[in-house]
N, C-alpha and C. Protein backbone atom coordinates (compact mmCIF):
# COMPACT_ATOMS: atom_id res chain seq x y z
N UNK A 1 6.24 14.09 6.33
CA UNK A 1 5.21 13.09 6.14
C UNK A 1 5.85 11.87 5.48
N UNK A 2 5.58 10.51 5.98
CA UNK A 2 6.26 9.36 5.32
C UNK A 2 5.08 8.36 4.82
N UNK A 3 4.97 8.23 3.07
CA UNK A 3 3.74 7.86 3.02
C UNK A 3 4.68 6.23 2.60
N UNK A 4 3.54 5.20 2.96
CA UNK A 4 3.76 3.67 2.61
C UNK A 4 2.48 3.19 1.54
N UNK A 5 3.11 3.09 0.12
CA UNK A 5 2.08 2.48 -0.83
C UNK A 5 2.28 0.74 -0.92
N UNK A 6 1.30 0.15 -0.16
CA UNK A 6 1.21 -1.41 -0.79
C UNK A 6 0.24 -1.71 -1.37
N UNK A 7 0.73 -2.87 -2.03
CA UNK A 7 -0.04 -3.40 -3.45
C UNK A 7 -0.92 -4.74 -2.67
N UNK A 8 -2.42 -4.85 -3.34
CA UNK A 8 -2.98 -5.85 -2.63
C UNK A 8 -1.95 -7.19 -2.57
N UNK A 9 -2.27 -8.07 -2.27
CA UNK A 9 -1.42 -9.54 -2.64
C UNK A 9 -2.09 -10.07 -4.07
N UNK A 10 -1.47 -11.50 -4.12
CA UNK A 10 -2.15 -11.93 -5.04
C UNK A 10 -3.67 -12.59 -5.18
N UNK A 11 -4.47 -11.90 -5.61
CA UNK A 11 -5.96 -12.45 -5.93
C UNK A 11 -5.72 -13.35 -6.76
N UNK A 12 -7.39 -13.74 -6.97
CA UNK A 12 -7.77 -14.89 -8.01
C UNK A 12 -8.40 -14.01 -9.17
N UNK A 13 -7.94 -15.32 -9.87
CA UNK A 13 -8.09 -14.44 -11.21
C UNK A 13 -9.15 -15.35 -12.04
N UNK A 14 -10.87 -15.33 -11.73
CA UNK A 14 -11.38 -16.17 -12.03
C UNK A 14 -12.79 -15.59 -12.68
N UNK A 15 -12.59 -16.11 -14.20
CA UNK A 15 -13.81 -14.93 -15.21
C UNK A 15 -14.58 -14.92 -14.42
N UNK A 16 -15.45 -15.56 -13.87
CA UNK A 16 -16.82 -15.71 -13.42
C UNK A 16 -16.91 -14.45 -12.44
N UNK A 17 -16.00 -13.79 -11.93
CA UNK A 17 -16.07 -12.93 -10.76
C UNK A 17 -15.86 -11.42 -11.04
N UNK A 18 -16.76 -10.41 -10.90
CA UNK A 18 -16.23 -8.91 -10.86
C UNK A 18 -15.30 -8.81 -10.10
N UNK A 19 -14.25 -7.71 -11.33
CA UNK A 19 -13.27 -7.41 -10.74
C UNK A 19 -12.99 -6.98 -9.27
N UNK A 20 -13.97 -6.03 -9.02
CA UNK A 20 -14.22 -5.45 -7.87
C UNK A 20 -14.32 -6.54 -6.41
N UNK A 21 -14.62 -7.45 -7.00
CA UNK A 21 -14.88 -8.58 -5.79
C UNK A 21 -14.05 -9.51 -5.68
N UNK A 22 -12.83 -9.56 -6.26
CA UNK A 22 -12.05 -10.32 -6.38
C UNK A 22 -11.52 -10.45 -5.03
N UNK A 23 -11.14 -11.77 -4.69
CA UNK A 23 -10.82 -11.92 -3.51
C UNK A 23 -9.20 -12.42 -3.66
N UNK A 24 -8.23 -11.87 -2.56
CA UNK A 24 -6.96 -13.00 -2.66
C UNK A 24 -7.01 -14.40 -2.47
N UNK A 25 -5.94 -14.68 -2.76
CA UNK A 25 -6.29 -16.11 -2.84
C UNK A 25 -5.47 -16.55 -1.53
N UNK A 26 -6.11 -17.90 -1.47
CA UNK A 26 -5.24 -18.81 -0.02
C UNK A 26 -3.82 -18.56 -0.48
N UNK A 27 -3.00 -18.43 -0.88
CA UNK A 27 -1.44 -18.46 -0.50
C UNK A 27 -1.46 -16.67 -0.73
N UNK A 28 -2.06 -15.96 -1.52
CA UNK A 28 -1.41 -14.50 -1.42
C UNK A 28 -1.94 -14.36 -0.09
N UNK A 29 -2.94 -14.57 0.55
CA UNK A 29 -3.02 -14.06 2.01
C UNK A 29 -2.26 -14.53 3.25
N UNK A 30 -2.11 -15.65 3.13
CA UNK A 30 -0.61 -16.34 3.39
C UNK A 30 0.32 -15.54 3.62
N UNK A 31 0.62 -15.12 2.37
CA UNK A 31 2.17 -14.52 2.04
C UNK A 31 1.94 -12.93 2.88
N UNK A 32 0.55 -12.78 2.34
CA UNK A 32 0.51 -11.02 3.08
C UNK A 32 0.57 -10.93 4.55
N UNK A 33 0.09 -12.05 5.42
CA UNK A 33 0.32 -12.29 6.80
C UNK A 33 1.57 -11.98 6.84
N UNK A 34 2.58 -12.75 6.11
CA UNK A 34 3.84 -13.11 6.60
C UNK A 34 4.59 -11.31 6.32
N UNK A 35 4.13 -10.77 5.25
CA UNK A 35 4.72 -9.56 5.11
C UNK A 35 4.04 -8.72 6.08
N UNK A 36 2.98 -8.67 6.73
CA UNK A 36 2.61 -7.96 7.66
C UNK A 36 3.40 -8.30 9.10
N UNK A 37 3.75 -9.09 9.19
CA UNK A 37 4.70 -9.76 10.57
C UNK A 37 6.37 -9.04 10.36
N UNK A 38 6.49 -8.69 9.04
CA UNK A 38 7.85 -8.16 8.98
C UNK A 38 7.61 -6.76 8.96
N UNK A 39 6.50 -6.18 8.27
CA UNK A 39 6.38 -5.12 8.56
C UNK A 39 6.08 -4.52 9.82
N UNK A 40 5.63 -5.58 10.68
CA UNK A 40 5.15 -5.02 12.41
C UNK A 40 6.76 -4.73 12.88
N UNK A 41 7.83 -5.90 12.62
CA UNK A 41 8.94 -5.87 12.94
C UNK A 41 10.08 -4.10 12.48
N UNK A 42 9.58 -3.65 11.47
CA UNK A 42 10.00 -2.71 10.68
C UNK A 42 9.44 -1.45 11.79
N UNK A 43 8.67 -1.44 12.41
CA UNK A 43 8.09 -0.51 13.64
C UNK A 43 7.82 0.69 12.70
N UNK A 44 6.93 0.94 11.45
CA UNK A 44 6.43 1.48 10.88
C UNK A 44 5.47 3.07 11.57
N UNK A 45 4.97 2.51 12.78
CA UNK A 45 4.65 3.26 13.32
C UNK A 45 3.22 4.31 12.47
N UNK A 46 2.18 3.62 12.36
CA UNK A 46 1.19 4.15 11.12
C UNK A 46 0.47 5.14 12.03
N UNK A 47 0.04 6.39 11.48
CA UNK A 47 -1.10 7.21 12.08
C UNK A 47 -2.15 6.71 10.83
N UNK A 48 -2.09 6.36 10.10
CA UNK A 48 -3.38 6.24 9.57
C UNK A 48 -2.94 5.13 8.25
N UNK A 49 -4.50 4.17 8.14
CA UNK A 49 -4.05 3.32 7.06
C UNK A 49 -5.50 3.25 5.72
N UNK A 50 -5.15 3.39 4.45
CA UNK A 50 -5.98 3.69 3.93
C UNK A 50 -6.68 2.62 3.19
N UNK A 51 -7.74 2.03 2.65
CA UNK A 51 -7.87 0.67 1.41
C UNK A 51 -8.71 1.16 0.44
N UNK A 52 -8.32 0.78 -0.83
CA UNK A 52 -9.16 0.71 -1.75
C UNK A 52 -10.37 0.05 -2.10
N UNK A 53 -11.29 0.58 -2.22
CA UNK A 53 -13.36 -0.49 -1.67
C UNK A 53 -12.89 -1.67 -2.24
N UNK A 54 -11.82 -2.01 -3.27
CA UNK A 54 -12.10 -3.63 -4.11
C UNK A 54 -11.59 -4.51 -2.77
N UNK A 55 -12.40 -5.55 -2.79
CA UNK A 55 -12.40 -6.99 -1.80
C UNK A 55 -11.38 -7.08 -1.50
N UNK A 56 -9.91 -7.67 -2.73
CA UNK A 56 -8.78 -7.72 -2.50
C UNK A 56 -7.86 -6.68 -1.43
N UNK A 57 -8.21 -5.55 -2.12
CA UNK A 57 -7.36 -4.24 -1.42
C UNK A 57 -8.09 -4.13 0.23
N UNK A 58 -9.44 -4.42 0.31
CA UNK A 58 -9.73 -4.27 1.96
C UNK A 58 -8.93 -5.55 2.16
N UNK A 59 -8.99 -6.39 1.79
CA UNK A 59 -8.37 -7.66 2.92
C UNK A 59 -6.84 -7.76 2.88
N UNK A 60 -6.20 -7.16 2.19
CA UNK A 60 -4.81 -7.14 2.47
C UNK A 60 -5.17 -5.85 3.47
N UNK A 61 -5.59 -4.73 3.13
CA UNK A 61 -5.22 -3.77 4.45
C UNK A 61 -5.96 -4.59 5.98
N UNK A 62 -6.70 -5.35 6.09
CA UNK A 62 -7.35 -5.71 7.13
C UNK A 62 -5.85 -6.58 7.71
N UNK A 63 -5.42 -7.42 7.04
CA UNK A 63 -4.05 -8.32 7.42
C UNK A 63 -3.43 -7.41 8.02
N UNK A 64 -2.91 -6.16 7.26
CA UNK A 64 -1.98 -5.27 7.53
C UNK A 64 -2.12 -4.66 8.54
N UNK A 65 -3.53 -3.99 9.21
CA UNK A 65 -3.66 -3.53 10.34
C UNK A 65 -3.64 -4.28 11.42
N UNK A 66 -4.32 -5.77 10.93
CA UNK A 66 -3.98 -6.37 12.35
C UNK A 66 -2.86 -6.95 13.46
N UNK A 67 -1.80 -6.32 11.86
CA UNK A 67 -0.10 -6.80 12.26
C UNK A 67 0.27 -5.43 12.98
N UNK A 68 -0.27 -4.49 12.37
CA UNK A 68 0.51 -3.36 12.75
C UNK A 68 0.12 -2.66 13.95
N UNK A 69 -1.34 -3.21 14.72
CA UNK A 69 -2.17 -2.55 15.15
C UNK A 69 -2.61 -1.41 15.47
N UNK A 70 -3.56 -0.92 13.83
CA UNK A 70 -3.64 -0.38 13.68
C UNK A 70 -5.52 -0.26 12.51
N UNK A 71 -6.34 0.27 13.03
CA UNK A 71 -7.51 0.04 12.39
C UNK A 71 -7.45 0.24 10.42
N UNK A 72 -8.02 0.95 9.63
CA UNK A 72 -8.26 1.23 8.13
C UNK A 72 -9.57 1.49 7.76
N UNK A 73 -9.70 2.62 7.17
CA UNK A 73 -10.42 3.29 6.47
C UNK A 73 -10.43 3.09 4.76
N UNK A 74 -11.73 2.46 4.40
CA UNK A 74 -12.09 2.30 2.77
C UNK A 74 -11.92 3.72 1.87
N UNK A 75 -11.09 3.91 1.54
CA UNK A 75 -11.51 5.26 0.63
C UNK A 75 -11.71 5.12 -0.67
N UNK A 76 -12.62 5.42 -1.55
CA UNK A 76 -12.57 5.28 -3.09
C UNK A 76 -11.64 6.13 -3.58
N UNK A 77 -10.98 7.31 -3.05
CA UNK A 77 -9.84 7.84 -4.13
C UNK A 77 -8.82 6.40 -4.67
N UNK A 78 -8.61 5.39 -3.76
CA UNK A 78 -8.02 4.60 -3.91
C UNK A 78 -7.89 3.34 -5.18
N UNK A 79 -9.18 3.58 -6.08
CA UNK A 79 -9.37 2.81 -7.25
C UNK A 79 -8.06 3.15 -8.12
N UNK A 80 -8.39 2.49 -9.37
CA UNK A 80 -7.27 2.71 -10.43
C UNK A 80 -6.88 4.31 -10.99
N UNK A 81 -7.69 4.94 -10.52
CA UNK A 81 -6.72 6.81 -10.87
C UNK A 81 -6.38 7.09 -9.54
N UNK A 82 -6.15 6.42 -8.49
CA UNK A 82 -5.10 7.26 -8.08
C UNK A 82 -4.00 7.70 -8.27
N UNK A 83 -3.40 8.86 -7.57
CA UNK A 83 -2.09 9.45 -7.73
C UNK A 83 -1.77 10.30 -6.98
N UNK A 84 -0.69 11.01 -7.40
CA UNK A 84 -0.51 12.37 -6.65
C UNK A 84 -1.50 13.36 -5.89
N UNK A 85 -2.20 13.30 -6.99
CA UNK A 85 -3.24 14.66 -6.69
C UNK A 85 -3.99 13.79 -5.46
N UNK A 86 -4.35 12.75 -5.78
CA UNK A 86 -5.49 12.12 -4.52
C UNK A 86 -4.92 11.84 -3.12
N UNK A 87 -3.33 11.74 -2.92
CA UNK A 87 -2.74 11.84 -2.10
C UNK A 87 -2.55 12.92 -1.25
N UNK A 88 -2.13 13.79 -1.98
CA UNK A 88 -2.09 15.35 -1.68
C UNK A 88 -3.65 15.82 -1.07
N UNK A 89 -4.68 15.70 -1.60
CA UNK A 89 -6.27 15.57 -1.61
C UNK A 89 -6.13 15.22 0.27
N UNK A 90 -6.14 14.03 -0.28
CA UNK A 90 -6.35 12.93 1.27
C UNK A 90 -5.72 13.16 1.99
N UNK A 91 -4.61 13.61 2.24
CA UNK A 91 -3.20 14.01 3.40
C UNK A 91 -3.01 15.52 3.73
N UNK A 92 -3.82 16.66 3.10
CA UNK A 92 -3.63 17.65 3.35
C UNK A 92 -3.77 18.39 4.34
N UNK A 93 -4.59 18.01 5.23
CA UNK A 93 -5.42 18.24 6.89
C UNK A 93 -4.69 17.54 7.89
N UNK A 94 -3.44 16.25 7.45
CA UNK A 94 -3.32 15.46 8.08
C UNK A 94 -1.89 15.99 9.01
N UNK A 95 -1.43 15.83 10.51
CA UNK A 95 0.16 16.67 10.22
C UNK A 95 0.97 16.38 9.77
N UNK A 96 2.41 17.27 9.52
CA UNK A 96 3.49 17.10 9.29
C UNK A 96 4.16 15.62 9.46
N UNK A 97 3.92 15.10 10.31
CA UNK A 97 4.54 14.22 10.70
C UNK A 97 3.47 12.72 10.71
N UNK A 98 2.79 12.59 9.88
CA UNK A 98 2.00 11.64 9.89
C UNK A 98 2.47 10.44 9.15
N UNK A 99 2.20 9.46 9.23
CA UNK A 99 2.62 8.17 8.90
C UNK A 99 1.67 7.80 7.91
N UNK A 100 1.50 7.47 6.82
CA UNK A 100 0.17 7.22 6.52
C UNK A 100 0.28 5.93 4.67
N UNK A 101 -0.18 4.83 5.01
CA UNK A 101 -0.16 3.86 4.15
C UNK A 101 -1.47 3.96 3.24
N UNK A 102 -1.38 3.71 2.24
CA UNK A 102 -2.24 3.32 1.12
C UNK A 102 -2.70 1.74 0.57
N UNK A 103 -3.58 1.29 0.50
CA UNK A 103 -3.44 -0.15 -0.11
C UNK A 103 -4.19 -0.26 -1.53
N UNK A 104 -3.59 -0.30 -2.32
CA UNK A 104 -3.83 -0.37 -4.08
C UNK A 104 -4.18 -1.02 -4.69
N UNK A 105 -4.27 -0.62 -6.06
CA UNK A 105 -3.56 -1.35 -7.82
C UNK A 105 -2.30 -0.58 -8.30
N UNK A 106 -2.15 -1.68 -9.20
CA UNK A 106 -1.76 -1.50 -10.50
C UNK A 106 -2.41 -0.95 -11.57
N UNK A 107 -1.93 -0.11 -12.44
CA UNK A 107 -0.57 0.72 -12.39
C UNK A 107 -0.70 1.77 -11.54
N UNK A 108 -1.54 2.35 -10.91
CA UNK A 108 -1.47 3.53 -10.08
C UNK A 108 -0.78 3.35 -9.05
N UNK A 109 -0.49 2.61 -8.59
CA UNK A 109 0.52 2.84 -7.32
C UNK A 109 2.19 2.84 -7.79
N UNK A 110 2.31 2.61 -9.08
CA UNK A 110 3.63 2.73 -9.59
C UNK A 110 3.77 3.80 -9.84
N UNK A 111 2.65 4.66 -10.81
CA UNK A 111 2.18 6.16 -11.22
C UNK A 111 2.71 6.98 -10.10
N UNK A 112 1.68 7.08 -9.21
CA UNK A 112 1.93 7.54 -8.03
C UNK A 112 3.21 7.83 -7.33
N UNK A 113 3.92 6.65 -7.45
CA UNK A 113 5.35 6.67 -6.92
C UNK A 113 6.58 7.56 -8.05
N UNK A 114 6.04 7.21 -9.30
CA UNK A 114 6.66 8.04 -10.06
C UNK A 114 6.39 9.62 -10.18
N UNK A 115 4.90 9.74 -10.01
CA UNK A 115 4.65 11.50 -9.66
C UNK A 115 5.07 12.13 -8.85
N UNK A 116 5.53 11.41 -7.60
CA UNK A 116 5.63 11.96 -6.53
C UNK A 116 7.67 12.02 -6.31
N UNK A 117 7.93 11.27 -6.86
CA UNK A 117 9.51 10.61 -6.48
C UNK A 117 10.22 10.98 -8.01
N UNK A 118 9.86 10.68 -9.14
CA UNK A 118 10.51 10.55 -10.33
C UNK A 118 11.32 9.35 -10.16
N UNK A 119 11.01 7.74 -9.15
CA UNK A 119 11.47 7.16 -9.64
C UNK A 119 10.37 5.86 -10.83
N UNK A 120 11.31 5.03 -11.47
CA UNK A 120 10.15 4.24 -12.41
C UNK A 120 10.12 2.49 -12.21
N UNK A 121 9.17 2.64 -10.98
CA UNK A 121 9.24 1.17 -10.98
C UNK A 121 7.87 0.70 -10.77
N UNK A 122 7.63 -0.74 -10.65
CA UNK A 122 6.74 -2.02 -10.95
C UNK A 122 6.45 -2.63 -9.37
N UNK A 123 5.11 -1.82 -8.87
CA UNK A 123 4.34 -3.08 -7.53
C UNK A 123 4.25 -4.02 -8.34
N UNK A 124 5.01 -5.29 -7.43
CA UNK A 124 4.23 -6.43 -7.74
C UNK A 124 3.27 -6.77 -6.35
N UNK A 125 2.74 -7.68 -6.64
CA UNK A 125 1.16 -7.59 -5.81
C UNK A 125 2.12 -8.09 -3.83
N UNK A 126 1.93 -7.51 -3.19
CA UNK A 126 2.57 -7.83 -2.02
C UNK A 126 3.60 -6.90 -1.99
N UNK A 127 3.86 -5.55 -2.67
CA UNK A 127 5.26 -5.09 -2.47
C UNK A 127 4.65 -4.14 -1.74
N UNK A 128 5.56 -3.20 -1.18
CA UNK A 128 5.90 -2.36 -0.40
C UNK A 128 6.93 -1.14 -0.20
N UNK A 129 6.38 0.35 -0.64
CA UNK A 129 7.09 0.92 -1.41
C UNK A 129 7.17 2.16 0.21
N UNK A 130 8.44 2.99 0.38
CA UNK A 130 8.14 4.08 1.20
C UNK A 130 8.86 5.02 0.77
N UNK A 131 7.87 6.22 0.96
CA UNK A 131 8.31 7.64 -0.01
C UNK A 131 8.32 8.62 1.69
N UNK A 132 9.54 9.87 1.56
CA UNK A 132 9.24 10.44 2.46
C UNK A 132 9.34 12.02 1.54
N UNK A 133 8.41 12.43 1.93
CA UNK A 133 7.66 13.80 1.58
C UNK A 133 8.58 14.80 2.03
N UNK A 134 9.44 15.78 0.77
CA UNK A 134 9.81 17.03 1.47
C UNK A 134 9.25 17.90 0.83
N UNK A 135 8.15 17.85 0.02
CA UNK A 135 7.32 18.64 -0.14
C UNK A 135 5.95 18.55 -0.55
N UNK A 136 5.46 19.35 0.59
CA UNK A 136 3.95 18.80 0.54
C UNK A 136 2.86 19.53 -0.61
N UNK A 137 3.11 20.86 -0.56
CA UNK A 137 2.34 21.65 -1.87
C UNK A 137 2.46 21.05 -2.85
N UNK A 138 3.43 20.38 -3.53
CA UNK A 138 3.85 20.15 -4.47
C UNK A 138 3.75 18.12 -4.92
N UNK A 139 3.67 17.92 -3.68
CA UNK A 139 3.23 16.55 -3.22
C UNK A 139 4.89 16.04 -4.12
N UNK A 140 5.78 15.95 -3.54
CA UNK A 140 7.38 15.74 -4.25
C UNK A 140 8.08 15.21 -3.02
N UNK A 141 8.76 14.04 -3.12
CA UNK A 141 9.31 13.53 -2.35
C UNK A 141 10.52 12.52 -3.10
N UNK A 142 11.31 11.59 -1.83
CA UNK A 142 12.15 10.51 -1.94
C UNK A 142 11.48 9.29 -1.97
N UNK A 143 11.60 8.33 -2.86
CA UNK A 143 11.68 7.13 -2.57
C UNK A 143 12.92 6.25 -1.73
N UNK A 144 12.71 6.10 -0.42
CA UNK A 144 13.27 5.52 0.56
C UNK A 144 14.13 4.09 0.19
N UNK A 145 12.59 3.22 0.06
CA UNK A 145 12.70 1.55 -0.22
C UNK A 145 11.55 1.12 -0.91
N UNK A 146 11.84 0.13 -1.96
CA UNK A 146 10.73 -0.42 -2.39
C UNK A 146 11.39 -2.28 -1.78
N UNK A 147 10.28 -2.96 -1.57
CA UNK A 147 10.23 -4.21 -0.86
C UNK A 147 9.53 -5.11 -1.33
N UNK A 148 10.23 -5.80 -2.29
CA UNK A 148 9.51 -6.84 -3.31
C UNK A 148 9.12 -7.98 -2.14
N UNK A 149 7.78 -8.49 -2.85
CA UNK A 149 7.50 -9.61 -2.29
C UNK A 149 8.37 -10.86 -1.73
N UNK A 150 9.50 -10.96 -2.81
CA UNK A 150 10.42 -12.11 -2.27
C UNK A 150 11.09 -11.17 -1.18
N UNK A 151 11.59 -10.27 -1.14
CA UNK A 151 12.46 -9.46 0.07
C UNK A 151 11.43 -10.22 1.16
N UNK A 152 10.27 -9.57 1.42
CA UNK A 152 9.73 -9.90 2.47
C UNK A 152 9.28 -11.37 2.73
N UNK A 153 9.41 -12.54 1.76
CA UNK A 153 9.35 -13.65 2.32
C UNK A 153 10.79 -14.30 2.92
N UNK A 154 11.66 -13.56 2.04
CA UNK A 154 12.56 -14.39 2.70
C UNK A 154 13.02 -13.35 4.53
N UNK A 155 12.87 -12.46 4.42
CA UNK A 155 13.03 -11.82 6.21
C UNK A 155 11.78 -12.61 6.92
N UNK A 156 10.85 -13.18 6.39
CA UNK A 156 9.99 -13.97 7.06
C UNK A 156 9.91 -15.05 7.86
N UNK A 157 11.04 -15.38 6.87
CA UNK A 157 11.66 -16.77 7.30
C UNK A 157 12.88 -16.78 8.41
N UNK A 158 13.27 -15.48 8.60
CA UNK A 158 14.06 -15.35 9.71
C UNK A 158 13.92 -15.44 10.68
């Protein structure tokens, strides 16, 4: 199983607005186009793509599927406790060989990557992390690549 955790892009960050409704802003959606065009290029190959209900997290996965073509499903495991366990949860029915992306927060998608990998690093909003699963009971795997936002603007520009 090869799971792909990305981080919404950058939203707005404006008191007046629940968190939950926060929308990205004109240049993070911008930028998430452009990382979705490198990721189509990356031939990712998704059986399934997941979003978190907040505004932000559906509309980066909506970008993302339409690069990858590939539809997305809202799931609430996807709020701020996700992790391991909700992965394992959500992917357990799914096969061996399934492809399957997540679209997040912070810190849980770092969490996550650390429960699952033991490695310790920082989504920034637009990154792009891929773990491949050699064990599924146990939900324990490799971290492959993580793909900072600048990585993917500058292959954008290629």
């Amino acid at each position: 199983m090869r799971l792909f955790l990305l981080r919404h892009g950058h939203a707005e960050h404006t008191p007046d607005v629940n968190d939950f409704d926060r929308q990205l802003t004109a240049a993070g959606a911008d930028r998430m186009r452009s990382a979705a065009r490198v990721m189509a290029s990356l031939d990712l190959k998704l059986t399934h793509l997941y979003a978190s209900p907040r505004v932000r997290a559906r509309q980066t996965a909506a970008i993302a599927a339409e690069s990858l073509g590939v539809s997305f499903e809202v799931k609430d495991e996807l709020g701020f406790a996700f992790g391991a366990t909700a992965i394992r949860q959500m992917t357990h029915e799914l096969d061996a060989n399934a492809r399957i992306m997540f679209v997040g927060h912070e810190p849980s998608l770092s969490s996550a990557i650390a429960d699952i990998t033991g490695a310790d690093v920082i989504m920034k909003p637009g990154g792009l992390a891929r773990i491949d699963v050699l064990n599924r009971s146990q939900m324990r795997g490799t971290l492959v690549w993580l793909l900072a936002p600048k990585v993917f603007d500058a292959l954008g520009r290629g």
